[in-house]
N, C-alpha and C. Protein backbone atom coordinates (compact mmCIF):
# COMPACT_ATOMS: atom_id res chain seq x y z
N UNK A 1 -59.20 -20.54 -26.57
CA UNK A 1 -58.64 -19.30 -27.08
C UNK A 1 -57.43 -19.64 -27.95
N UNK A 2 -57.17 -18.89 -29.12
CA UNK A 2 -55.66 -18.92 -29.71
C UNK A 2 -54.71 -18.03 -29.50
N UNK A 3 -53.73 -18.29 -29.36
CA UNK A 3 -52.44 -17.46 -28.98
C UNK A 3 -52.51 -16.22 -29.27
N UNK A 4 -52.77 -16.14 -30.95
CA UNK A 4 -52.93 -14.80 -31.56
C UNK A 4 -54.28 -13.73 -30.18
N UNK A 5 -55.46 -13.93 -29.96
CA UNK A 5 -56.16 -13.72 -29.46
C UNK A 5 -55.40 -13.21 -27.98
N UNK A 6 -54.44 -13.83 -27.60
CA UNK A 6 -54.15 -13.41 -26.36
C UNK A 6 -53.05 -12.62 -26.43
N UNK A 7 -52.14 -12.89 -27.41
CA UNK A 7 -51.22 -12.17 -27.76
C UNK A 7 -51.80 -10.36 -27.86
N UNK A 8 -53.15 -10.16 -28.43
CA UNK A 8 -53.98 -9.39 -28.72
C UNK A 8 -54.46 -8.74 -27.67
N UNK A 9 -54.75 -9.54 -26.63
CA UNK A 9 -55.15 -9.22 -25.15
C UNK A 9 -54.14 -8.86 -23.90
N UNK A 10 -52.94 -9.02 -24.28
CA UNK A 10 -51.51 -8.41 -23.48
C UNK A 10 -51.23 -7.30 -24.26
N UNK A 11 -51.06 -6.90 -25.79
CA UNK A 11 -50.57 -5.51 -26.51
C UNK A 11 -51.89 -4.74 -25.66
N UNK A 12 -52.90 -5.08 -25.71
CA UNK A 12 -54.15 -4.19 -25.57
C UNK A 12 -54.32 -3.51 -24.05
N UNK A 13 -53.52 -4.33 -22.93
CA UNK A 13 -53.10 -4.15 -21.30
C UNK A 13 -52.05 -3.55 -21.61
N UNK A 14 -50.99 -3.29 -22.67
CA UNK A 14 -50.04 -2.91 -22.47
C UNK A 14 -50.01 -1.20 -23.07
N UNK A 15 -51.19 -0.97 -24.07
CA UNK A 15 -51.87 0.24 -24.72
C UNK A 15 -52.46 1.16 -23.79
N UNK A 16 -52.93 0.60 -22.82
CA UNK A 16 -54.29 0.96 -21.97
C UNK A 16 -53.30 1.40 -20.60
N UNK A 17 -52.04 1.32 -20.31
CA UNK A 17 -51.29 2.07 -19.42
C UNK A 17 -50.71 2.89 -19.69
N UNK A 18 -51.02 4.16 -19.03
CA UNK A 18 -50.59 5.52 -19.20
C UNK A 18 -49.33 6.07 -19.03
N UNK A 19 -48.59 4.95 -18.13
CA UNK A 19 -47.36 5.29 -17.44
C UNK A 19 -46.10 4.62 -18.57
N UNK A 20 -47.00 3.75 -19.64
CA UNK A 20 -45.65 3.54 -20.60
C UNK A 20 -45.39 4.81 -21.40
N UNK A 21 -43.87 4.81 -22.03
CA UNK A 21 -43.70 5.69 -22.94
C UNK A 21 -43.13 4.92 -23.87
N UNK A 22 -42.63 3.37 -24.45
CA UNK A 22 -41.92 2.66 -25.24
C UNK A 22 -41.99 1.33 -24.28
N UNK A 23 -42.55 0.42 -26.06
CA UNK A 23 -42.78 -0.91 -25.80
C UNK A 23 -41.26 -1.33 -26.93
N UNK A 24 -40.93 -2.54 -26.49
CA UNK A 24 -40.49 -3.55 -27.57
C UNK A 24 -41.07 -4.96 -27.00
N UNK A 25 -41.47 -5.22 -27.78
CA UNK A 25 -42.42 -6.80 -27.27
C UNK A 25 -42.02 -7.78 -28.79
N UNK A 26 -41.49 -8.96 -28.50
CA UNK A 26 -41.18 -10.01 -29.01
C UNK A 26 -42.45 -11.11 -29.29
N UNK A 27 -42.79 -11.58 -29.93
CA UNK A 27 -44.15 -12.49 -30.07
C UNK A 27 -43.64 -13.61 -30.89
N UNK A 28 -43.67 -14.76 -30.09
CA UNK A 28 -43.60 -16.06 -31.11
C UNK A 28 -44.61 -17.15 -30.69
N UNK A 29 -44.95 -17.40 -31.82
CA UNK A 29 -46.04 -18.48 -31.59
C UNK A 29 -45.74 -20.15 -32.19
N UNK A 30 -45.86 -20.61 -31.06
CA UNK A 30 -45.26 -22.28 -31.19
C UNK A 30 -45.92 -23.00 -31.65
N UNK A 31 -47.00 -22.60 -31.64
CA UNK A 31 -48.77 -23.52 -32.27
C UNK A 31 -50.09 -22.63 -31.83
N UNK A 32 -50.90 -23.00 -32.57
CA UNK A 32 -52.38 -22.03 -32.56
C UNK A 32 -52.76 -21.83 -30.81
N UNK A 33 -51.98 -22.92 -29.83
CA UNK A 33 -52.40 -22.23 -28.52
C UNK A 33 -50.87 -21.76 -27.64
N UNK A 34 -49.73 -22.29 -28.12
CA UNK A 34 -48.52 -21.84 -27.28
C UNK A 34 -47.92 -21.01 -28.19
N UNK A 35 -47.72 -20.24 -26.53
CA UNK A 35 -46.62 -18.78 -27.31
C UNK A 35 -45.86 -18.56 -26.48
N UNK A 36 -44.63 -17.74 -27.00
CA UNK A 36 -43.82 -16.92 -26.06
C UNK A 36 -43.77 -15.62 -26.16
N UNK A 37 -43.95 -15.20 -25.10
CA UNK A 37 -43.77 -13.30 -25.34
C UNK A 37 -42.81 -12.96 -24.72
N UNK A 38 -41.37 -12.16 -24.94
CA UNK A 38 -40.88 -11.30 -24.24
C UNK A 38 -40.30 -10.02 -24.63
N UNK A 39 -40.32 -9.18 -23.74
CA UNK A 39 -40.54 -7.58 -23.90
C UNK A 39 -39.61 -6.81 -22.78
N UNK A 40 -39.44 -5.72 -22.95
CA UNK A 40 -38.70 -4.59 -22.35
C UNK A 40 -39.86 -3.44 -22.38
N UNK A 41 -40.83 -3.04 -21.45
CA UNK A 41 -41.73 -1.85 -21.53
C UNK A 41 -40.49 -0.55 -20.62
N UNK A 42 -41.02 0.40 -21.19
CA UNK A 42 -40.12 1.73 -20.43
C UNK A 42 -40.88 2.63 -20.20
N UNK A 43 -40.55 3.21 -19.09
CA UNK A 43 -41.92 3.99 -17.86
C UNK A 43 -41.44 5.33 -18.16
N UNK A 44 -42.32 6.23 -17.69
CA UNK A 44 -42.07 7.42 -17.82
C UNK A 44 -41.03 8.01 -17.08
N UNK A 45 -40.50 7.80 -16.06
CA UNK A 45 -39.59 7.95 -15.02
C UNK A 45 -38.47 7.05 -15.46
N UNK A 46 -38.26 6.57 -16.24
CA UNK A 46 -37.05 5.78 -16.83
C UNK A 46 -36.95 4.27 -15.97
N UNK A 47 -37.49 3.69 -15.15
CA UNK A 47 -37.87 2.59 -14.91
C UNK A 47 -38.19 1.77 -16.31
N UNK A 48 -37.78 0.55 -15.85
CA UNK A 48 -38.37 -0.09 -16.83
C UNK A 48 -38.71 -2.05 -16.28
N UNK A 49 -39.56 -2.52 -17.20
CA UNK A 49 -39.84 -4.38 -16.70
C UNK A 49 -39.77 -4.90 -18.00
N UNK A 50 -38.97 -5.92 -17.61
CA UNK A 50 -38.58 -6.92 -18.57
C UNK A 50 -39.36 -8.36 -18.06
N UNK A 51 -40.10 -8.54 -19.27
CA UNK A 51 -41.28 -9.31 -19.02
C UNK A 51 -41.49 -10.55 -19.99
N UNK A 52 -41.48 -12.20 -19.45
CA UNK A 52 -41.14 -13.15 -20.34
C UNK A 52 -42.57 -13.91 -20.08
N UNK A 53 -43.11 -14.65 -20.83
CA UNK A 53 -44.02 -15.23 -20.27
C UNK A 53 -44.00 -16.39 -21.98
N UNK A 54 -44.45 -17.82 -21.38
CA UNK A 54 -44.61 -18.87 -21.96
C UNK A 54 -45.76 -19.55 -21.53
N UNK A 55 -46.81 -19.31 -22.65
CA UNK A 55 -47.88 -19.66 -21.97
C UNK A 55 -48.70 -20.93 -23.26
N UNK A 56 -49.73 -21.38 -22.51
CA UNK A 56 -50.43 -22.44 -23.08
C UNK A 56 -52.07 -21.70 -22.99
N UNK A 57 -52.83 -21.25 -24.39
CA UNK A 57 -54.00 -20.63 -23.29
C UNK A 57 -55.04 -21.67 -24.50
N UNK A 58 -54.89 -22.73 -24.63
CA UNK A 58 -55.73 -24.01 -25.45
C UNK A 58 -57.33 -23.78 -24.14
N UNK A 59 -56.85 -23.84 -23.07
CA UNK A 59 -58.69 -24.56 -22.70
C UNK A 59 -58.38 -22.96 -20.95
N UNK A 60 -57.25 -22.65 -20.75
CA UNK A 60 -56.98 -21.75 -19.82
C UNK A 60 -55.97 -21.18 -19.87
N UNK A 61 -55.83 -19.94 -19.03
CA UNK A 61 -54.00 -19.04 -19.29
C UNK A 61 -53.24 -19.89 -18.36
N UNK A 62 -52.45 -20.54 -19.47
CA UNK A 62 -51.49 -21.69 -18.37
C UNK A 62 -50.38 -21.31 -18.49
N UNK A 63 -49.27 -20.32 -17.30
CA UNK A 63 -48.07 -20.25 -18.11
C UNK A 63 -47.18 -21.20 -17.96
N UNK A 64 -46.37 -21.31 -17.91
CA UNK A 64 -45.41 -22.63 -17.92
C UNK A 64 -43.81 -21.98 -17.21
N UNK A 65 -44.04 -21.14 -17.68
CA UNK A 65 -43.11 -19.59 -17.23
C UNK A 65 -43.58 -18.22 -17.14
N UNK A 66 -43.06 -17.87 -16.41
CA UNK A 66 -42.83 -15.89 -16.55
C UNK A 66 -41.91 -15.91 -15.83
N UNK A 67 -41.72 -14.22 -16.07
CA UNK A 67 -41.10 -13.58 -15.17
C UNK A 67 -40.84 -11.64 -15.51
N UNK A 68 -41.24 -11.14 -14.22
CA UNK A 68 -41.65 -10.01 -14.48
C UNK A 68 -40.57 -9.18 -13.99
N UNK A 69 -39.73 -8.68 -14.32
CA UNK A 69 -38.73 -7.90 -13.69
C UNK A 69 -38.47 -6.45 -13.58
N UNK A 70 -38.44 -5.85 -12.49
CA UNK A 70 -39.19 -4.56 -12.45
C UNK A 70 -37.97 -3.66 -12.04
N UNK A 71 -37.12 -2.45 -12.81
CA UNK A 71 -35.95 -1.91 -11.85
C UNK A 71 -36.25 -0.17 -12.51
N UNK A 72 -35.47 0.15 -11.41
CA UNK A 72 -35.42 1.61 -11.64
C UNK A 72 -34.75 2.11 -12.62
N UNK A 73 -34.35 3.45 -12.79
CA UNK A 73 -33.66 3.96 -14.04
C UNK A 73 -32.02 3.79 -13.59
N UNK A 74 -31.85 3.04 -12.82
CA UNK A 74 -30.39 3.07 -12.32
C UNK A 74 -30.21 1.69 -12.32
N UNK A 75 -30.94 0.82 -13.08
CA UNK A 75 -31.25 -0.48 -12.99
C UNK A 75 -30.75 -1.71 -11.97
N UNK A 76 -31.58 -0.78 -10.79
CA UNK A 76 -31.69 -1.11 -9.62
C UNK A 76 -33.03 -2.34 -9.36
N UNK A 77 -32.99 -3.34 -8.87
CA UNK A 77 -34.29 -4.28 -9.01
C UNK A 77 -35.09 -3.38 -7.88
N UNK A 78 -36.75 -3.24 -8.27
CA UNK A 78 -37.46 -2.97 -7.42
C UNK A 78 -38.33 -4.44 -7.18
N UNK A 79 -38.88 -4.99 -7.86
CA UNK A 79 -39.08 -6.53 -7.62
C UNK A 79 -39.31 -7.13 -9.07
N UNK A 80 -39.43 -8.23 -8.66
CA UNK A 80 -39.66 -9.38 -9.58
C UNK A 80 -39.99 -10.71 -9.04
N UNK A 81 -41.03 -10.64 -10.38
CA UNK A 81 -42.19 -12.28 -9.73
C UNK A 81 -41.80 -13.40 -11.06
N UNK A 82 -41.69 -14.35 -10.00
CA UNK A 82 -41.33 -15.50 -10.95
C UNK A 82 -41.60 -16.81 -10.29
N UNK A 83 -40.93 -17.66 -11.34
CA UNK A 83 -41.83 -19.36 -10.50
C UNK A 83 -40.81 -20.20 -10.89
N UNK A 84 -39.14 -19.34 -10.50
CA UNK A 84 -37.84 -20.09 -10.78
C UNK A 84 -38.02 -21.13 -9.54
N UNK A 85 -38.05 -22.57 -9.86
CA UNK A 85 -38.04 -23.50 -8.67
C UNK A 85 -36.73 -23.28 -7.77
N UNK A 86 -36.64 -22.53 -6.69
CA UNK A 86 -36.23 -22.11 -5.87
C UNK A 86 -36.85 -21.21 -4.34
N UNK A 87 -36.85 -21.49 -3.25
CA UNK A 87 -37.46 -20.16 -2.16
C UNK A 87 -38.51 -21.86 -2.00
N UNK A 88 -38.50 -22.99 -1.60
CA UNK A 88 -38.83 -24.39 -1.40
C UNK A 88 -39.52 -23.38 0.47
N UNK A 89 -39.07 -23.08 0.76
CA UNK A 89 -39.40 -23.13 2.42
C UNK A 89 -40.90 -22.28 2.16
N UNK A 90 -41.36 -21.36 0.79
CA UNK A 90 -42.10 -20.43 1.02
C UNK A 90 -43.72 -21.45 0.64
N UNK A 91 -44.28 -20.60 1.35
CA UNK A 91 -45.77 -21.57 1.05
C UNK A 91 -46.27 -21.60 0.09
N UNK A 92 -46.01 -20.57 -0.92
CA UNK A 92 -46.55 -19.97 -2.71
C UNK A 92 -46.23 -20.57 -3.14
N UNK A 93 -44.60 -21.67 -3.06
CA UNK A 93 -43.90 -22.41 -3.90
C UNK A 93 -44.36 -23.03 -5.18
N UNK A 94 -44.27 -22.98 -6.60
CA UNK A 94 -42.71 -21.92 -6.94
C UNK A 94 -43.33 -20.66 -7.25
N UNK A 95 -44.46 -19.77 -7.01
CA UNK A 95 -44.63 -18.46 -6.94
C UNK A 95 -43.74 -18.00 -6.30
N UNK A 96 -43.05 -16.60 -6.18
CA UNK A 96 -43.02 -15.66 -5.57
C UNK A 96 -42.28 -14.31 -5.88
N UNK A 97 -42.26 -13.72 -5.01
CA UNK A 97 -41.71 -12.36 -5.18
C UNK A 97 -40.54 -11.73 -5.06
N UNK A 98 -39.63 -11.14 -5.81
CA UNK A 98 -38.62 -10.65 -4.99
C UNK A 98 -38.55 -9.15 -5.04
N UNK A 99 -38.24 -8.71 -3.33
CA UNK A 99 -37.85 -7.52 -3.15
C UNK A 99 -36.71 -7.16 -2.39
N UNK A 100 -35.84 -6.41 -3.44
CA UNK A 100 -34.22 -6.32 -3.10
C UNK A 100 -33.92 -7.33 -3.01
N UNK A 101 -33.19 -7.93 -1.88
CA UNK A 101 -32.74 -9.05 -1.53
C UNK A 101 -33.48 -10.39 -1.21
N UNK A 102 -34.81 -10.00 -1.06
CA UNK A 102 -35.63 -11.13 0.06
C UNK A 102 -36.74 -12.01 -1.15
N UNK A 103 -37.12 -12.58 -0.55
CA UNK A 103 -38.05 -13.56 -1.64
C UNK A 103 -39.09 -13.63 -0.23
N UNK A 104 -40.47 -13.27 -1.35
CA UNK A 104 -41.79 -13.49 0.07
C UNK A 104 -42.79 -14.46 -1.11
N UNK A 105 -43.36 -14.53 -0.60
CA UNK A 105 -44.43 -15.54 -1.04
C UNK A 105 -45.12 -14.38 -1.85
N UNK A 106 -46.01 -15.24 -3.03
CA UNK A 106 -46.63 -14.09 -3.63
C UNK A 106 -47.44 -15.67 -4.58
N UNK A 107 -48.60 -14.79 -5.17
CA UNK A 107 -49.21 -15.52 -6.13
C UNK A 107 -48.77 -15.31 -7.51
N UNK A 108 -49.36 -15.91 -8.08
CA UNK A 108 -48.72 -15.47 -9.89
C UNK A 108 -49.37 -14.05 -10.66
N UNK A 109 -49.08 -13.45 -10.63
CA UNK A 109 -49.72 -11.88 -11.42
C UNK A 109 -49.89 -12.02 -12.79
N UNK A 110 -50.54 -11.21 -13.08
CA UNK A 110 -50.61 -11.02 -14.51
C UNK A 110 -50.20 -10.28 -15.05
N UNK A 111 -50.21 -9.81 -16.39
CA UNK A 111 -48.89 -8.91 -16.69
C UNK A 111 -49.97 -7.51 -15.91
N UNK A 112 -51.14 -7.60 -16.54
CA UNK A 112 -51.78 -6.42 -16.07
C UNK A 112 -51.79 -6.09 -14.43
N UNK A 113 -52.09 -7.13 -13.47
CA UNK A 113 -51.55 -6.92 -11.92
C UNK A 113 -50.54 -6.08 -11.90
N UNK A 114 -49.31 -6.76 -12.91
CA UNK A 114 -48.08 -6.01 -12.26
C UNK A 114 -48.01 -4.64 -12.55
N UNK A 115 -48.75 -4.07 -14.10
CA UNK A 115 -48.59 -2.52 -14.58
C UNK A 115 -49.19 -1.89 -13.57
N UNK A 116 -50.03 -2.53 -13.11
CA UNK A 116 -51.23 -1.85 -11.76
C UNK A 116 -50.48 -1.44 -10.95
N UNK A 117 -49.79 -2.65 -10.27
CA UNK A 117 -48.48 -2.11 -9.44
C UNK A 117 -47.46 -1.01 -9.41
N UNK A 118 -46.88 -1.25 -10.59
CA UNK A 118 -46.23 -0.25 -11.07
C UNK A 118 -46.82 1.55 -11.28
N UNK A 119 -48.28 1.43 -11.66
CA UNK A 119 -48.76 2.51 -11.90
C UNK A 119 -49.08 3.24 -10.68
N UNK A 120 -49.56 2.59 -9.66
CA UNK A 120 -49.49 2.79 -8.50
C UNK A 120 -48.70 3.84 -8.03
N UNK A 121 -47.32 3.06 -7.88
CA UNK A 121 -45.92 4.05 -7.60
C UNK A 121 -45.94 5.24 -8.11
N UNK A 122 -46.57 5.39 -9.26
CA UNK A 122 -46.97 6.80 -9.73
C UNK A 122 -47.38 7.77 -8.82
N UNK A 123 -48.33 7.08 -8.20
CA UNK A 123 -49.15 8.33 -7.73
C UNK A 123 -49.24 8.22 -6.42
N UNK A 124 -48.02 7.18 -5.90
CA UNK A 124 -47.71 8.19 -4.30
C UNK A 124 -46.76 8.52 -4.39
């Protein structure tokens, strides 16, 4: 796959959620397969995720980084997933999650997992 192509395939997850009302998304491309994306999406409820991702997608989606940061309109953290080498005791290591204060184990999401998540909250 080329960057452009995937770059193409995150705006298109990011179109296809109902609960955005304003994107700013950053796109740089380092070579025909590495890129960096980062963005500020804003929710209808004034929440918003600030979302970085450095990825390699030459032969698979390899990121090298993310990080998904998710807070309320009082920019309060509701969570955030990342793979900052830190939280060594958790079994995901360096996946994981944070909520409020705590770090739990978690796998790596995708940006689309996490809107899922988020959209979720919607509707309970």
């Amino acid at each position: 796959m080329l960057i452009d192509e995937y770059f193409q395939q995150i705006e298109a997850v990011i179109a296809e959620c109902p609960v955005i009302m304003k994107t700013d998304l950053l796109k740089d491309k380092r070579s025909p397969s590495i890129g960096f994306l980062e963005g500020h999406l804003y929710f209808l409820d004034g929440s918003s995720l600030y979302m970085v991702e450095f990825v390699n997608v030459k032969t698979t989606v390899d990121r090298y980084k993310y990080s998904y940061h998710y807070q309320d309109a009082n920019l309060q953290l509701i969570f955030r997933y990342d793979l900052a080498p830190h939280h060594r005791e958790l079994a995901s290591f360096p996946h994981h999650k944070h909520v409020g204060p705590n770090a739990q184990e978690s796998f790596a999401p995708t940006l689309e997992e996490v809107l899922r998540e988020i959209e979720l909250g919607f509707t309970t």
